[in-house]
Protein backbone atom coordinates (compact mmCIF):
# COMPACT_ATOMS: atom_id res chain seq x y z
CA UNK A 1 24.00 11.46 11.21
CA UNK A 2 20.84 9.34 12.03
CA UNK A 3 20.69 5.76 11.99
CA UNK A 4 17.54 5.87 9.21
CA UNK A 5 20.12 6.98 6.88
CA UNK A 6 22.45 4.05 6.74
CA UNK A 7 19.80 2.46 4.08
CA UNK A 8 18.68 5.61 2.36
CA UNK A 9 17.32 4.09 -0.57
CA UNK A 10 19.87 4.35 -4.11
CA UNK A 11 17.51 4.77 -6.88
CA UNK A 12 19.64 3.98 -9.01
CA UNK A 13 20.26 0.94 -7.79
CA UNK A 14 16.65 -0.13 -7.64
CA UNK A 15 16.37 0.42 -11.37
CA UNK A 16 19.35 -1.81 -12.22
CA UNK A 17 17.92 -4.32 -10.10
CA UNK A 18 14.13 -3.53 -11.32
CA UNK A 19 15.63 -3.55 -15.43
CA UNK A 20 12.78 -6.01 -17.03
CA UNK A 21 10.38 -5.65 -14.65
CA UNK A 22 6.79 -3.62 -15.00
CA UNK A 23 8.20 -1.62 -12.68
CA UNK A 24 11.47 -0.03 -14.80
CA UNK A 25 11.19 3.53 -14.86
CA UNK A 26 8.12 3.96 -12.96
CA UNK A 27 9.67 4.55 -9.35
CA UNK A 28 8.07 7.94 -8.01
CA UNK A 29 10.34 8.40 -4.46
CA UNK A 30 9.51 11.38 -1.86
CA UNK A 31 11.28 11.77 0.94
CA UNK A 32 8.03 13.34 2.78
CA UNK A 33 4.30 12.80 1.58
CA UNK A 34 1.01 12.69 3.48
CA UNK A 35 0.06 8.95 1.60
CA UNK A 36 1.75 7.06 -0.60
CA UNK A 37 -1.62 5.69 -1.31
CA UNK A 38 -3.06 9.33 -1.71
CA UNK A 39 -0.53 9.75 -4.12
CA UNK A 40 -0.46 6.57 -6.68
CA UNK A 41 -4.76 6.97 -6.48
CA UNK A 42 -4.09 10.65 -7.57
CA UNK A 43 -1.60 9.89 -10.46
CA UNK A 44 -4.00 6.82 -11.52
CA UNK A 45 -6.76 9.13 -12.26
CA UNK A 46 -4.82 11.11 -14.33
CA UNK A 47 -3.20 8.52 -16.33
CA UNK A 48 -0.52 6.96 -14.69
CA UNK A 49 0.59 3.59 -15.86
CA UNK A 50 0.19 0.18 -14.55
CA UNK A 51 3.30 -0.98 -12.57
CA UNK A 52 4.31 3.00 -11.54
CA UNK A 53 5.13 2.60 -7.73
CA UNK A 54 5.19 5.58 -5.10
CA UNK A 55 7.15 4.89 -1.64
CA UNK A 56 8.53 7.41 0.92
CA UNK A 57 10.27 7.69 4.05
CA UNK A 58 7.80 9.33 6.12
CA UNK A 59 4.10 9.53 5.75
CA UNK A 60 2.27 12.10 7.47
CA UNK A 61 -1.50 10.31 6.84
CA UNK A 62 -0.90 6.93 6.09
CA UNK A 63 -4.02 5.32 6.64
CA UNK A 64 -4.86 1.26 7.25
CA UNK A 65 -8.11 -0.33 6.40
CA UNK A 66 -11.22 1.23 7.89
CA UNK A 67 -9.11 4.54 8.13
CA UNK A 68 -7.20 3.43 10.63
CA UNK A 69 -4.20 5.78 10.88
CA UNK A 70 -0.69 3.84 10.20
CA UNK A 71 2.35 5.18 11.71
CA UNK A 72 4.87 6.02 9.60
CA UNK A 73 8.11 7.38 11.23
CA UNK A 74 10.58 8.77 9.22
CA UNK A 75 12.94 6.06 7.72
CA UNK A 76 11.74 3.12 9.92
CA UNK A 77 9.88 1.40 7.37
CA UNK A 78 8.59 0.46 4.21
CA UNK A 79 6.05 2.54 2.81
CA UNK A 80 5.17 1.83 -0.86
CA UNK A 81 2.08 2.07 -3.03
CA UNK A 82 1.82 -0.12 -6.80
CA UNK A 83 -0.48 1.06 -9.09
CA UNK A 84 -2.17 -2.36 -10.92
CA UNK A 85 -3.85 -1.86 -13.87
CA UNK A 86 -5.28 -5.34 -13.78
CA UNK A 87 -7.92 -6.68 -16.39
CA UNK A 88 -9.59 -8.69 -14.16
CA UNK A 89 -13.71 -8.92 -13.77
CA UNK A 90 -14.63 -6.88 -10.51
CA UNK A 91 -15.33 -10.02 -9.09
CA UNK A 92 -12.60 -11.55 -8.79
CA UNK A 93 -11.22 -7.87 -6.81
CA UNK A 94 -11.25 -9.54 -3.18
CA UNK A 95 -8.43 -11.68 -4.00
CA UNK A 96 -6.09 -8.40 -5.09
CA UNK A 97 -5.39 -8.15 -1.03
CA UNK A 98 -4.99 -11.56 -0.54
CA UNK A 99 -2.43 -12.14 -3.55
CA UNK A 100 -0.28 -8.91 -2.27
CA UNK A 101 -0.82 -10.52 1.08
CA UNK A 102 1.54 -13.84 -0.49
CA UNK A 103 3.74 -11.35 -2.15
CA UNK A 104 4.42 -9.50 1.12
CA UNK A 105 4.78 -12.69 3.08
CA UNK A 106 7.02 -13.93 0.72
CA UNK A 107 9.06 -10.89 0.31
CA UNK A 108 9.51 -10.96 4.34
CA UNK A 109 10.72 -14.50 3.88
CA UNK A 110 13.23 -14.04 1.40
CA UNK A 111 14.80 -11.06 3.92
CA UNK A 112 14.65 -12.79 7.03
CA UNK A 113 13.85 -16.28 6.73
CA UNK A 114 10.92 -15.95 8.51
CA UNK A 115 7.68 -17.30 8.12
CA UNK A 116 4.86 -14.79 7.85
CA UNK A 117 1.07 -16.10 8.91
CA UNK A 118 -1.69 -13.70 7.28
CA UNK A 119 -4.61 -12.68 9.31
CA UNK A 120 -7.66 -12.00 6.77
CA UNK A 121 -8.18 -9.80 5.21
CA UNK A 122 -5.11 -7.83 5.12
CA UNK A 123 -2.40 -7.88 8.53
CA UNK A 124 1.02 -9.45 8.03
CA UNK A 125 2.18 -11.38 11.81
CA UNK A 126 5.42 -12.94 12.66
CA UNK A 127 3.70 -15.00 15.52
CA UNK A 128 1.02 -13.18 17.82
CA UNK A 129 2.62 -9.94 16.76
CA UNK A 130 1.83 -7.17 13.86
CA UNK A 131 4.87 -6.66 11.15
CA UNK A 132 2.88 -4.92 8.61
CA UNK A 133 -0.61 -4.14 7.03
CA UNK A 134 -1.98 -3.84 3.11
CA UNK A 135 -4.33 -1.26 2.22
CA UNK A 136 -6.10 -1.76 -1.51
CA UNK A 137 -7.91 0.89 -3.25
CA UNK A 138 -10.03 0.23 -6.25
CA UNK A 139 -12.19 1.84 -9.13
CA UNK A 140 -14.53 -0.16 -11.13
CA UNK A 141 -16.66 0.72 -13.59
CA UNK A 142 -19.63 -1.47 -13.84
CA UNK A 143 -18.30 -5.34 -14.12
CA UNK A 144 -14.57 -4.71 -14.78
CA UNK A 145 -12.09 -3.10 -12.75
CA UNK A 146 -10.23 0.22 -13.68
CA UNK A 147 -7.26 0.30 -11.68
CA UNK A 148 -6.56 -1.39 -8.06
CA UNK A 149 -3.66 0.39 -5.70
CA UNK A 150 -1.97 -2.27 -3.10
CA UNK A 151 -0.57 -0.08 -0.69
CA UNK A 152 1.82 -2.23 1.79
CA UNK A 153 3.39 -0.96 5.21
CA UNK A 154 6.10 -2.99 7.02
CA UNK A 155 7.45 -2.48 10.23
CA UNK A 156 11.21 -2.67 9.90
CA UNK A 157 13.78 -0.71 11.72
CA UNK A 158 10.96 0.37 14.61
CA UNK A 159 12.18 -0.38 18.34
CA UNK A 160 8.87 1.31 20.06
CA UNK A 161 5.20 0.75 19.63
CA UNK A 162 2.08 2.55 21.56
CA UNK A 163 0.86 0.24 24.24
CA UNK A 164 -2.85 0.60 23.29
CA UNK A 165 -2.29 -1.05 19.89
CA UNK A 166 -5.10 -3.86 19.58
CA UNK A 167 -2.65 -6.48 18.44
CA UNK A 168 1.11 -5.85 20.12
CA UNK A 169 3.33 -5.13 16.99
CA UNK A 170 7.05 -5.64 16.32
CA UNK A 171 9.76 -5.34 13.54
CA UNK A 172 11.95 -7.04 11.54
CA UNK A 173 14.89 -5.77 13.44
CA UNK A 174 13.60 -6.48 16.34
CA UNK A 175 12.91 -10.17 15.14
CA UNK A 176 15.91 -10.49 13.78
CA UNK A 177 18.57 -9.17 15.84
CA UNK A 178 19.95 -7.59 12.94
CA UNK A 179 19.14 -4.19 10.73
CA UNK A 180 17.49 -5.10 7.31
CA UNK A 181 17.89 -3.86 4.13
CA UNK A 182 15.09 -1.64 3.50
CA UNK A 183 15.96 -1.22 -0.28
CA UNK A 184 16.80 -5.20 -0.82
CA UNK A 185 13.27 -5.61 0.67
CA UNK A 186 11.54 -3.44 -1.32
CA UNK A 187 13.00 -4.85 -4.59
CA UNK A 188 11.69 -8.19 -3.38
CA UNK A 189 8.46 -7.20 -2.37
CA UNK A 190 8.37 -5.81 -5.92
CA UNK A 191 9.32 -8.53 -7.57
CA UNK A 192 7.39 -11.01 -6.19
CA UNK A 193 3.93 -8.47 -6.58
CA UNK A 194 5.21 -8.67 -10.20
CA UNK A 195 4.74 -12.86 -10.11
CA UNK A 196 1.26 -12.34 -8.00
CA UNK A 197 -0.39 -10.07 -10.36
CA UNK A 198 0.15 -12.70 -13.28
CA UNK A 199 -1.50 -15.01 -10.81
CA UNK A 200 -4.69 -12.51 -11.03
CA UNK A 201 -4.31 -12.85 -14.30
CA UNK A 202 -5.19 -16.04 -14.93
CA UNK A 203 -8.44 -17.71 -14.26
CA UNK A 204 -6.90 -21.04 -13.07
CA UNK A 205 -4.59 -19.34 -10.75
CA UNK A 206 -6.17 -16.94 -9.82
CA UNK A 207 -8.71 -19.80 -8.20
CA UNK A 208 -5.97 -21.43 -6.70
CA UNK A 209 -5.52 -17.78 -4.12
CA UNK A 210 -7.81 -18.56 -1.52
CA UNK A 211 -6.27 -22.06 -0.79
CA UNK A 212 -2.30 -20.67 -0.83
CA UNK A 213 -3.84 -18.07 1.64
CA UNK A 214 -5.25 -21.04 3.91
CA UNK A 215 -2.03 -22.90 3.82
CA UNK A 216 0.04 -19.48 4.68
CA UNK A 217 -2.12 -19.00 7.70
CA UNK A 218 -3.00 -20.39 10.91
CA UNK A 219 -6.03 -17.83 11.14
CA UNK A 220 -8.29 -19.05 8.16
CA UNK A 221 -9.35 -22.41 9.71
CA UNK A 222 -10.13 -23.48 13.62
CA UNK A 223 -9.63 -19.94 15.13
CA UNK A 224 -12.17 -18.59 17.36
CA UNK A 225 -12.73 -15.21 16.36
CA UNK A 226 -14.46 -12.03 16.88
CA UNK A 227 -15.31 -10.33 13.47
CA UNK A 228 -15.48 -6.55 13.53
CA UNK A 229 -17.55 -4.45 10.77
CA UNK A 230 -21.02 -4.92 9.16
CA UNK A 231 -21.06 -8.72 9.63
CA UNK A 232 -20.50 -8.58 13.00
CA UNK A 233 -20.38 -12.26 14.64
CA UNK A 234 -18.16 -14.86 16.65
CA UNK A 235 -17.17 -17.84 15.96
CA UNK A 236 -14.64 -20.26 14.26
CA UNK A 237 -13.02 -20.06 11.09
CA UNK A 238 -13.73 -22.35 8.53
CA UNK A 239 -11.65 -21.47 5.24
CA UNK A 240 -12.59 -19.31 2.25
CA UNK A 241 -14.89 -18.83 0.13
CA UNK A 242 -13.90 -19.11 -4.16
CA UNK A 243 -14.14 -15.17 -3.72
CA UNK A 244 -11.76 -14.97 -1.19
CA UNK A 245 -14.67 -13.98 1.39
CA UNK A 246 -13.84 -15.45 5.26
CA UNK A 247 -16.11 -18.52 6.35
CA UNK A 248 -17.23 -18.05 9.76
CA UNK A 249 -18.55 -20.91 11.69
CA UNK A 250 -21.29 -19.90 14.36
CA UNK A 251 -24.17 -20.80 16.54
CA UNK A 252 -26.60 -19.91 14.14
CA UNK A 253 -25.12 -21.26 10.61
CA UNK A 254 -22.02 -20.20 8.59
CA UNK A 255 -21.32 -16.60 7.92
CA UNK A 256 -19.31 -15.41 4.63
CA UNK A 257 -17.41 -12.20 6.04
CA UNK A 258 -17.19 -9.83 3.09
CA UNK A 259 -15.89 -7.09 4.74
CA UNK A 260 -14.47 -6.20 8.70
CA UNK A 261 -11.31 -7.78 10.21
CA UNK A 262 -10.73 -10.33 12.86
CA UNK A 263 -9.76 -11.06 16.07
CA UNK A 264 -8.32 -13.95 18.28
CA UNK A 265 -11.00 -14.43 21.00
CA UNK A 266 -10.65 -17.72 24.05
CA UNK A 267 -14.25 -17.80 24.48
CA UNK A 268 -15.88 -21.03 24.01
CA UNK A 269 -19.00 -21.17 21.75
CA UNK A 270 -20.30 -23.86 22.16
CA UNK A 271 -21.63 -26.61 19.38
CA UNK A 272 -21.30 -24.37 16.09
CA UNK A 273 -21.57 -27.66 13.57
């Protein structure tokens, strides 16, 4: 019998523990699927409610931001997709990744005891390595927001990695020692998305994002970076934005990085203040 099915998940199980959650009786499991994503966008367009989550064991075309394919071996991680039906103005949509972003890392933490650091806008690192990656989809229609689906991906029971990955990438077995609980992380990871999409929720705290995000990282401030995407520039951090937008620090004045992702870069740029 293989290894991946020594935590096959008990769905059963998951509803017990789920019972009072937005979640209850919206757990949509598939053994096989091309995108968990794929498939909680599909069922949101026809109707689907807020809080109905989609996970798998093995995703044929799981897809990252930018369409960057994510690897998704069969049982050797967690691949899950929440469909948020948040009434929220579309403004305040770029801190959706950044609050499932604190549920992830927090989730992580409560099954290791491990401190995540989040690289904007969306990569999950235990140190200088990769553990996992969120993907949100949205729809909007004019200034509100329809729907938004987090889709999260973490690295658990993986032992191998490509060697051309752009930032080396690991597991929480391999960080740990020990095999995790894929189904006791998922219910956290849940659970905690459940206490971050109140946070959306409400103007105040919903404010407050973008400065839990700075203290959970060591990226958002002093890094010299390389941003990739439309906004192309390097530099060094400098915080965010109230939008959740990256501050980036350069030779020619400060640039607010809507959209792209970053990267650690030694060069020295001289006087950027």
């Amino acid at each position: 019998m293989p290894e991946a099915s020594l935590d096959a998940y008990d769905l059963a199980g998951l509803e017990v523990a789920l019972a009072g959650t937005v979640f209850a009786g919206k757990l949509h499991y598939s053994p096989l699927t091309g995108s968990t994503n794929s498939d909680a966008l599909e069922a949101a367009r026809n109707g689907a409610p807020e809080g109905s989550v989609y996970f798998t064991d093995e995703q044929r075309a799981g897809r990252g931001r930018a369409d960057h394919r994510w690897l998704s071996a069969a049982g050797d991680g967690l691949y899950v997709s929440v469909l948020l039906r948040l009434p929220i103005p579309a403004v305040r949509l770029p801190l959706v990744p950044l609050a499932v972003g604190l549920a992830a890392a927090e989730a992580i933490r409560t099954a290791i005891g491990f401190t995540v650091d989040l690289r904007w806008p969306n990569d999950l690192l235990l140190g200088e390595r990769k553990v996992g990656g969120i993907l949100v989809e949205t729809k909007t229609s004019g200034s509100e927001v329809n729907f938004a689906v987090a889709g999260i991906g973490i690295n658990v029971h993986q032992r191998d990695f490509a060697s051309d990955l752009l930032t080396p990438a690991t597991s929480l077995d391999l960080e740990t020692g020990t095999r995790v609980d894929r189904q006791a992380l998922l219910i956290s990871l849940l659970k905690s998305l459940e206490r971050e999409a109140r946070e959306l929720l409400d103007s105040e705290a919903a404010a407050a994002i973008p400065r839990r995000v700075e203290q959970a990282s060591t990226w958002m401030r002093g890094r010299r970076v390389e941003v990739h995407g439309p906004q192309a520039c390097m530099g060094v951090t400098a915080g965010l934005d109230e939008h959740g937008f990256l501050l980036v620090r350069t030779r020619d004045g400060v640039v607010t990085v809507q959209t792209g992702g970053i990267r650690a870069v030694e060069t020295d740029f001289g006087k950027t203040d």
